[in-house]
PDB file of N, CA and C in Angstrom:
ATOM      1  N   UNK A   1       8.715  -1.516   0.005  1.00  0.00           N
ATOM      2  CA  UNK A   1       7.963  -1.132  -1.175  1.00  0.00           C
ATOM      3  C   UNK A   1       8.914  -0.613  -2.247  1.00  0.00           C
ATOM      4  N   UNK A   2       8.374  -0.681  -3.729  1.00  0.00           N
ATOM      5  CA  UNK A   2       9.143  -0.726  -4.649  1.00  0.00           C
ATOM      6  C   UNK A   2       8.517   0.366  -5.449  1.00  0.00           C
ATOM      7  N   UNK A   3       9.280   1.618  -5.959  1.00  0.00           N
ATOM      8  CA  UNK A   3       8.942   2.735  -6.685  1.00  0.00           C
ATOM      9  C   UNK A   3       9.193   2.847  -7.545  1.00  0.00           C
ATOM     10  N   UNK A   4       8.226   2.786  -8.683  1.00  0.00           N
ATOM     11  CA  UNK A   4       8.763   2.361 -10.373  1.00  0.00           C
ATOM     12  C   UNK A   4       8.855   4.097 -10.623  1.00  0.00           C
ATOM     13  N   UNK A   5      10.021   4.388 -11.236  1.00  0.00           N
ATOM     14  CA  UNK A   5      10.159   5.806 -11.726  1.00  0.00           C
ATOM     15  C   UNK A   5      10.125   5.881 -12.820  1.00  0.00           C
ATOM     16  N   UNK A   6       9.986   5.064 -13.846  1.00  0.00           N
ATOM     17  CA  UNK A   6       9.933   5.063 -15.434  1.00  0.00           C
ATOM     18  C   UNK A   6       9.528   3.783 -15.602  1.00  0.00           C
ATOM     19  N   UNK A   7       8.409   3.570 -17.190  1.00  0.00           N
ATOM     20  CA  UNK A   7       8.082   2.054 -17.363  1.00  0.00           C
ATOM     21  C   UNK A   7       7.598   2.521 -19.192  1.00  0.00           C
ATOM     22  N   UNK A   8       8.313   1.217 -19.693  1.00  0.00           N
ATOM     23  CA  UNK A   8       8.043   1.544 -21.119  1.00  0.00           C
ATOM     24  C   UNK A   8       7.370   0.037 -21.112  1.00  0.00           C
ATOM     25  N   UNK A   9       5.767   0.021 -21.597  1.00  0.00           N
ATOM     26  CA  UNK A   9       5.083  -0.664 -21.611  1.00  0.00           C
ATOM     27  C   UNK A   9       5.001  -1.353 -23.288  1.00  0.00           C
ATOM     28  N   UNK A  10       5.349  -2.049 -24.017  1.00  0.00           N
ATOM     29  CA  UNK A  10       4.897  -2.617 -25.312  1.00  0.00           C
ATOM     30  C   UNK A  10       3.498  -3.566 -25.589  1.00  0.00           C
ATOM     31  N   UNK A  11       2.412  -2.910 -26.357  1.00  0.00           N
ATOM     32  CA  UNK A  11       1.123  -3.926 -25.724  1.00  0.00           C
ATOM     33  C   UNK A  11       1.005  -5.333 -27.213  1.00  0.00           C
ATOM     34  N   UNK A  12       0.413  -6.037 -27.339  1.00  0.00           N
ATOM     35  CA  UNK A  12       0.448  -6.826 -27.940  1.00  0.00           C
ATOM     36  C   UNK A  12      -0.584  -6.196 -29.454  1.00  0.00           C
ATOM     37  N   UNK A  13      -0.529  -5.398 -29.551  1.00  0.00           N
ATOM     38  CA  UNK A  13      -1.404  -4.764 -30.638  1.00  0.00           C
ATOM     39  C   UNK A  13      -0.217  -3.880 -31.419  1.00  0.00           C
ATOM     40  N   UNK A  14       0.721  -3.992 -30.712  1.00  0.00           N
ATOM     41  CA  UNK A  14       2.522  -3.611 -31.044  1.00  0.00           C
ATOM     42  C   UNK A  14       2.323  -2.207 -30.900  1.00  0.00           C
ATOM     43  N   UNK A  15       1.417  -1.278 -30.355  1.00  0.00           N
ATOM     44  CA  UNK A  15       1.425   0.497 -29.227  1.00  0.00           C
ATOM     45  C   UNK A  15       2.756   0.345 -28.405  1.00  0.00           C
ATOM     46  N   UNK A  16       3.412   1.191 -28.154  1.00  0.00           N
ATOM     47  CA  UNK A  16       4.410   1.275 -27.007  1.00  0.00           C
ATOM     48  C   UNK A  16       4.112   2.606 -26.034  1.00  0.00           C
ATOM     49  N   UNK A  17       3.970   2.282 -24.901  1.00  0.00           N
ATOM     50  CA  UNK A  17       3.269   3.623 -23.678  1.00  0.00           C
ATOM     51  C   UNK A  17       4.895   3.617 -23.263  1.00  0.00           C
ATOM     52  N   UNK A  18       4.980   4.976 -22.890  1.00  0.00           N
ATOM     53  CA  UNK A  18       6.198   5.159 -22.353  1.00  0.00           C
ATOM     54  C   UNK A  18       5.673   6.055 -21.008  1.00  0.00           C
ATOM     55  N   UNK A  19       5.532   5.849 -19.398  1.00  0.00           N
ATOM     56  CA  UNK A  19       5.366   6.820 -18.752  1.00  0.00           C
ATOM     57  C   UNK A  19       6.331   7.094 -17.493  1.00  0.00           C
ATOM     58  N   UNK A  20       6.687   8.486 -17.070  1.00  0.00           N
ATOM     59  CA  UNK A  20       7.707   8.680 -16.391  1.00  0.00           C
ATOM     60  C   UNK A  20       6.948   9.142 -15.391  1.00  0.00           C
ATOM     61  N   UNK A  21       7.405   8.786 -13.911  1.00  0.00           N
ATOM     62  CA  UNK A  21       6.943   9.966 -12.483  1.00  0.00           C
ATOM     63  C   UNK A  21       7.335  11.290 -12.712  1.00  0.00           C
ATOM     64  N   UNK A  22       6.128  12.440 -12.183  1.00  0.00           N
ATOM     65  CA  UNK A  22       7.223  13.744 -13.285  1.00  0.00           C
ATOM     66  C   UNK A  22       6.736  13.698 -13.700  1.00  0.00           C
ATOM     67  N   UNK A  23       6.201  13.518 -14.711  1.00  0.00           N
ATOM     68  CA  UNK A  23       6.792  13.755 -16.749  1.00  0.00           C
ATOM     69  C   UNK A  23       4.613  14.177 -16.839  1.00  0.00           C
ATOM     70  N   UNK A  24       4.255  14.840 -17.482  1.00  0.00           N
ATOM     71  CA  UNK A  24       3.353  14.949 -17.961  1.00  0.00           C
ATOM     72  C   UNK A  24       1.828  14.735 -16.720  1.00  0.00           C
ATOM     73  N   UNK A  25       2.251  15.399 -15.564  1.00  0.00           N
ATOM     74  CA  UNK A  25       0.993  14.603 -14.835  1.00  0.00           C
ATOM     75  C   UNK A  25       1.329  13.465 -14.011  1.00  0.00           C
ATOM     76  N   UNK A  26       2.148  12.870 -13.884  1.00  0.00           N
ATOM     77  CA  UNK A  26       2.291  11.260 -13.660  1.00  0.00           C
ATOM     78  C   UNK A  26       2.787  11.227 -12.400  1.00  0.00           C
ATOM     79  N   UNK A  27       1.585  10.800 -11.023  1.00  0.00           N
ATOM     80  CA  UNK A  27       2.257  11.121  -9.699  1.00  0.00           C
ATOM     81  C   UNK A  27       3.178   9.777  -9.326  1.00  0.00           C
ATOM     82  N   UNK A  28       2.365   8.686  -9.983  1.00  0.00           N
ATOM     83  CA  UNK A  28       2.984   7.323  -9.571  1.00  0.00           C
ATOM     84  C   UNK A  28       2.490   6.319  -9.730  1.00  0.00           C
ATOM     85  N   UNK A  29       3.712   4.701  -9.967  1.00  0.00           N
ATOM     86  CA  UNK A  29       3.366   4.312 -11.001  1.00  0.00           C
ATOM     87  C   UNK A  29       3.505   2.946 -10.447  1.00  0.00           C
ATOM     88  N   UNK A  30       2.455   2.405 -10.712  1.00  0.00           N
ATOM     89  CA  UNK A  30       2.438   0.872  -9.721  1.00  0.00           C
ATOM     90  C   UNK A  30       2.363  -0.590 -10.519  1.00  0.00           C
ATOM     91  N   UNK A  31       2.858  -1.864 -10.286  1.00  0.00           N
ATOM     92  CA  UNK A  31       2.037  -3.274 -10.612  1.00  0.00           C
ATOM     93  C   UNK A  31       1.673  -3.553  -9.929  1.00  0.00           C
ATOM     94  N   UNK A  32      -0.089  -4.284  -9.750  1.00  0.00           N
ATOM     95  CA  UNK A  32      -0.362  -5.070  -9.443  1.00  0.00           C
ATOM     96  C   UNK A  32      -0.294  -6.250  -9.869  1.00  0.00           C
ATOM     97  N   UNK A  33       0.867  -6.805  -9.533  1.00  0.00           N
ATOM     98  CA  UNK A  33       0.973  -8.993 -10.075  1.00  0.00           C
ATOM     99  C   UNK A  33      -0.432  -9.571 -10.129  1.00  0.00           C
ATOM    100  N   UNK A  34      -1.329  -9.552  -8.791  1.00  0.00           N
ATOM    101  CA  UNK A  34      -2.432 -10.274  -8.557  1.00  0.00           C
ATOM    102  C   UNK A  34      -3.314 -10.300  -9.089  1.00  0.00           C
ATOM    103  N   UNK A  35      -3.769  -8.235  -9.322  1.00  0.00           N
ATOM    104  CA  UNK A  35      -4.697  -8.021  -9.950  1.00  0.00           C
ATOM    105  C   UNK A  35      -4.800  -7.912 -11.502  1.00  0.00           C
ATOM    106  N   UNK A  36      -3.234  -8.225 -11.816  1.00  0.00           N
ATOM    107  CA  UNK A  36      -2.930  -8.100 -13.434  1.00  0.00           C
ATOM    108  C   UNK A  36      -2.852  -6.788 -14.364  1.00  0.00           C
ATOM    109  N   UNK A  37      -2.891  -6.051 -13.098  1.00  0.00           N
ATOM    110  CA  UNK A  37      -2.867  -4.729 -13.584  1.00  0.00           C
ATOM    111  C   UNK A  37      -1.443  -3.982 -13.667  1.00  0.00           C
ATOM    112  N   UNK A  38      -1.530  -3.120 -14.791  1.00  0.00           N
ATOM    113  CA  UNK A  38      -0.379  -1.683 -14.021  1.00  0.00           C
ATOM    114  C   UNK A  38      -1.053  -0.435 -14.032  1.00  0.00           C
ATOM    115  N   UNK A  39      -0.917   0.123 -13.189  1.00  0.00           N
ATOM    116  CA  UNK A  39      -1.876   1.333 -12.126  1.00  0.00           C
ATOM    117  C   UNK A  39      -0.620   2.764 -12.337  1.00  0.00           C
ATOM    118  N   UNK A  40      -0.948   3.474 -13.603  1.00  0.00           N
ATOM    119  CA  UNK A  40      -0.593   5.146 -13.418  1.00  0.00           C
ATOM    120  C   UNK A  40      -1.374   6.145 -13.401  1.00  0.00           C
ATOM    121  N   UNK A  41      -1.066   6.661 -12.453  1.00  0.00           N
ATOM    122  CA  UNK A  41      -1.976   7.580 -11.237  1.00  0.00           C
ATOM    123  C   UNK A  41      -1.499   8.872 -11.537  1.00  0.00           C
ATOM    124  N   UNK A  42      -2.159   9.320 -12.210  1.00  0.00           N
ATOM    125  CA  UNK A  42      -1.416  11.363 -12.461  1.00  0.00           C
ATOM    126  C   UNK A  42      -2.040  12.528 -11.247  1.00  0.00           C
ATOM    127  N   UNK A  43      -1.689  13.412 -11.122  1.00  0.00           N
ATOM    128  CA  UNK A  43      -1.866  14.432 -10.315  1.00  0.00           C
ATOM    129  C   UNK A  43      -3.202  14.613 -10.140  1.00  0.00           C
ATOM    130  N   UNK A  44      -4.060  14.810  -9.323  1.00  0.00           N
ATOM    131  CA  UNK A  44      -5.336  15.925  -9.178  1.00  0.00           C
ATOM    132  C   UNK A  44      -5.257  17.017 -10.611  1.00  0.00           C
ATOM    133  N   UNK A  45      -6.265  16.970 -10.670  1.00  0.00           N
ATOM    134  CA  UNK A  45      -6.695  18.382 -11.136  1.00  0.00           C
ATOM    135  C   UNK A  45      -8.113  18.795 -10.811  1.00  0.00           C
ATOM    136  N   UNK A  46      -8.812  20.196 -10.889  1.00  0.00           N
ATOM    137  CA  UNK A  46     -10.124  20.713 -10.499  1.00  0.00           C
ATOM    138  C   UNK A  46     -10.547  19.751 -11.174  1.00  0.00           C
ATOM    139  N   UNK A  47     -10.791  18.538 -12.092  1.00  0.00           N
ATOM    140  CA  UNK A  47     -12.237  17.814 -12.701  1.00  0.00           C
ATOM    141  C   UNK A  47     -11.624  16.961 -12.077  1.00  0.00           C
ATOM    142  N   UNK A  48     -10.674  16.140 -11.344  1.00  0.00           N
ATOM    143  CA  UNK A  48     -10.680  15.073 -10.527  1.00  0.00           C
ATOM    144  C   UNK A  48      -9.259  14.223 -10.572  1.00  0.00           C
ATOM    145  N   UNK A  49      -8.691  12.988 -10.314  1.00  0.00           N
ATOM    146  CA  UNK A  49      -7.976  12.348 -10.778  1.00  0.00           C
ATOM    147  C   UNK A  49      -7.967  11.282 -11.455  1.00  0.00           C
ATOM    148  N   UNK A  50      -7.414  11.434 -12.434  1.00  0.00           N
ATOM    149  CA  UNK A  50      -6.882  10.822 -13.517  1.00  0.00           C
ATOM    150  C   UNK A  50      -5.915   9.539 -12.923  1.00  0.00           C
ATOM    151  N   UNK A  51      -6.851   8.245 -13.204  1.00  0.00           N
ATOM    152  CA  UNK A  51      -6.211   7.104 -13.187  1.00  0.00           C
ATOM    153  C   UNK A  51      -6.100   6.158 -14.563  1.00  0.00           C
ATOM    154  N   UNK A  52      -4.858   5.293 -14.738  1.00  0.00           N
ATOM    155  CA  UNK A  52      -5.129   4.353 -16.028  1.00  0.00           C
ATOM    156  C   UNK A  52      -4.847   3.338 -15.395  1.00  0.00           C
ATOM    157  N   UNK A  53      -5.422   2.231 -16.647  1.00  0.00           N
ATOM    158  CA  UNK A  53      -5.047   0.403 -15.777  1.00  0.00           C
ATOM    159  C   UNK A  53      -4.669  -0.050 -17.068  1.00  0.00           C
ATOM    160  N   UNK A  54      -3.930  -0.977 -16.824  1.00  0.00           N
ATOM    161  CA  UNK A  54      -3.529  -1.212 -17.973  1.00  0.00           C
ATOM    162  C   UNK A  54      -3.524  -3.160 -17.959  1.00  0.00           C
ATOM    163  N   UNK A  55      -4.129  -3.659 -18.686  1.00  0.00           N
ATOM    164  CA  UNK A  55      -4.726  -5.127 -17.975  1.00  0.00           C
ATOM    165  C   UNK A  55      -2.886  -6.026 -18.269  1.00  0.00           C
ATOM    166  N   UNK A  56      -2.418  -6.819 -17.389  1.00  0.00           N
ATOM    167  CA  UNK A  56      -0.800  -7.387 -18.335  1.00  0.00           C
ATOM    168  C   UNK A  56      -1.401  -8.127 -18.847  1.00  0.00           C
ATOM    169  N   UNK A  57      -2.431  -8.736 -19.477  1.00  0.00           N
ATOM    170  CA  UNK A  57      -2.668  -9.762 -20.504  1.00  0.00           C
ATOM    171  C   UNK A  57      -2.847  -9.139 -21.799  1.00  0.00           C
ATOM    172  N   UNK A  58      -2.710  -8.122 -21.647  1.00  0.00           N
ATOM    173  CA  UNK A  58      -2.441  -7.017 -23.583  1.00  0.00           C
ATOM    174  C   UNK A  58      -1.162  -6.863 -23.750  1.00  0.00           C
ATOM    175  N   UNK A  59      -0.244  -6.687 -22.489  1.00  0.00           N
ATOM    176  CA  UNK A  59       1.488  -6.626 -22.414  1.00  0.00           C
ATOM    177  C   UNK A  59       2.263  -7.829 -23.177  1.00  0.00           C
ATOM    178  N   UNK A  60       2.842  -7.282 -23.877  1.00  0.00           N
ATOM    179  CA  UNK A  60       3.808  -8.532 -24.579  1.00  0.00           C
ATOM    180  C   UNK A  60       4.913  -8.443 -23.806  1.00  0.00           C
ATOM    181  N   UNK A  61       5.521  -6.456 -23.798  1.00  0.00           N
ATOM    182  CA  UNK A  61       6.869  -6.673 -22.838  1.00  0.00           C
ATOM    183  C   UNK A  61       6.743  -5.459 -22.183  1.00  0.00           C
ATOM    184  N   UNK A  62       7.329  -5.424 -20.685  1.00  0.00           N
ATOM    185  CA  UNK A  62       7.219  -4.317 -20.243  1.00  0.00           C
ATOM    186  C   UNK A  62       8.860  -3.903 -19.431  1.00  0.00           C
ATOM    187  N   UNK A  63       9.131  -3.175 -19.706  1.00  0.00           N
ATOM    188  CA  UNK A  63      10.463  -2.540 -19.222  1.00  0.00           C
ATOM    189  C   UNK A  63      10.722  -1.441 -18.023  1.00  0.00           C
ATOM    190  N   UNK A  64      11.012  -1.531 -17.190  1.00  0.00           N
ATOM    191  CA  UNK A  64      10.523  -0.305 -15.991  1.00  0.00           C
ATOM    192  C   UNK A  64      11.989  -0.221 -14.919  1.00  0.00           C
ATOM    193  N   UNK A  65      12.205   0.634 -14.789  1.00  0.00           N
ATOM    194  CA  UNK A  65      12.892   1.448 -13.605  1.00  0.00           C
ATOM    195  C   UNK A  65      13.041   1.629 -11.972  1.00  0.00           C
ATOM    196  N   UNK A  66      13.058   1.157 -11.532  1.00  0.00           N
ATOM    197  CA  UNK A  66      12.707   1.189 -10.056  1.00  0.00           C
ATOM    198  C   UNK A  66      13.659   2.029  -8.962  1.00  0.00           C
ATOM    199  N   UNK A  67      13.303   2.234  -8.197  1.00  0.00           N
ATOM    200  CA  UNK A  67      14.010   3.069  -6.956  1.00  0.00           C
ATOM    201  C   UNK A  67      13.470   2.639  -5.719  1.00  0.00           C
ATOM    202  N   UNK A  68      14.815   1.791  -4.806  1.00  0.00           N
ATOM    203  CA  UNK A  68      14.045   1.118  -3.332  1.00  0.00           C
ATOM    204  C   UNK A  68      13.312   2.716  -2.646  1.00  0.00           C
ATOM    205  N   UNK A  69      12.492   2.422  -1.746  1.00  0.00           N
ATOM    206  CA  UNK A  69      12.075   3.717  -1.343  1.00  0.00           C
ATOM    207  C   UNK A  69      12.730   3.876   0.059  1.00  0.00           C
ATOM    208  N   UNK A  70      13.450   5.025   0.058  1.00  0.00           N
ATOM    209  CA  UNK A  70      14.292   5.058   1.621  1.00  0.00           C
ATOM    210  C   UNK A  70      13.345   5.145   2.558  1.00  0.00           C
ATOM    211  N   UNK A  71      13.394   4.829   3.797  1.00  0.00           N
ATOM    212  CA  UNK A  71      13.435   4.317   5.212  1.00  0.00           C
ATOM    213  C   UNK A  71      13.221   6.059   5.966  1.00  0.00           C
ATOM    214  N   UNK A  72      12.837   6.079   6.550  1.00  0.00           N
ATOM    215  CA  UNK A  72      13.281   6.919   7.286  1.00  0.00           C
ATOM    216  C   UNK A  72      13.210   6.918   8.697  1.00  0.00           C
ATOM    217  N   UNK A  73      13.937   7.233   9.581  1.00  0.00           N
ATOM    218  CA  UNK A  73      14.126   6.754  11.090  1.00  0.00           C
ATOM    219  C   UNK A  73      13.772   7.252  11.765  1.00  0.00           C
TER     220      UNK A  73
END
C-alpha cells in the first residue's frame, strides 16, 4: 500500500487544493483509480468525521507525494 503524504490537486475550473497529512485536520489521503475518486479523510471530531471526494474528472492535474508504508515483522 501506498501513502500519499502531500497532494496538490489543480481542478479544471483552474481552483488549486493543496492538502497535507498533518496539516489542518487531515488524517489521510487516498486515490481511488476505479472509483475516480480522491478520498481526504480528516480527524474525528465531537460532530463526526469529516470526509471529501473529489471526482478526477474535474482534475486537470494532480501532483502528490508518496511514502511506501513500512512492513513490520
Amino acid at each position: 500500500m501506498v501513502m500519499i503524504d502531500r497532494i496538490e490537486v489543480s481542478m479544471i475550473n483552474e481552483s488549486v487544493h493543496n492538502f497535507r497529512k498533518g496539516e489542518f485536520g487531515v488524517e489521510s489521503i487516498e486515490i481511488h483509480e476505479k472509483r475516480g475518486l480522491i478520498e481526504i479523510i480528516y480527524a474525528s471530531q465531537e460532530t463526526g468525521t469529516k470526509t471529501v471526494f473529489i471526482p478526477m474528472e474535474n482534475v486537470e492535474k494532480c501532483e502528490f507525494i508518496h511514502k511506501p508504508e513500512l512492513k513490520e515483522d
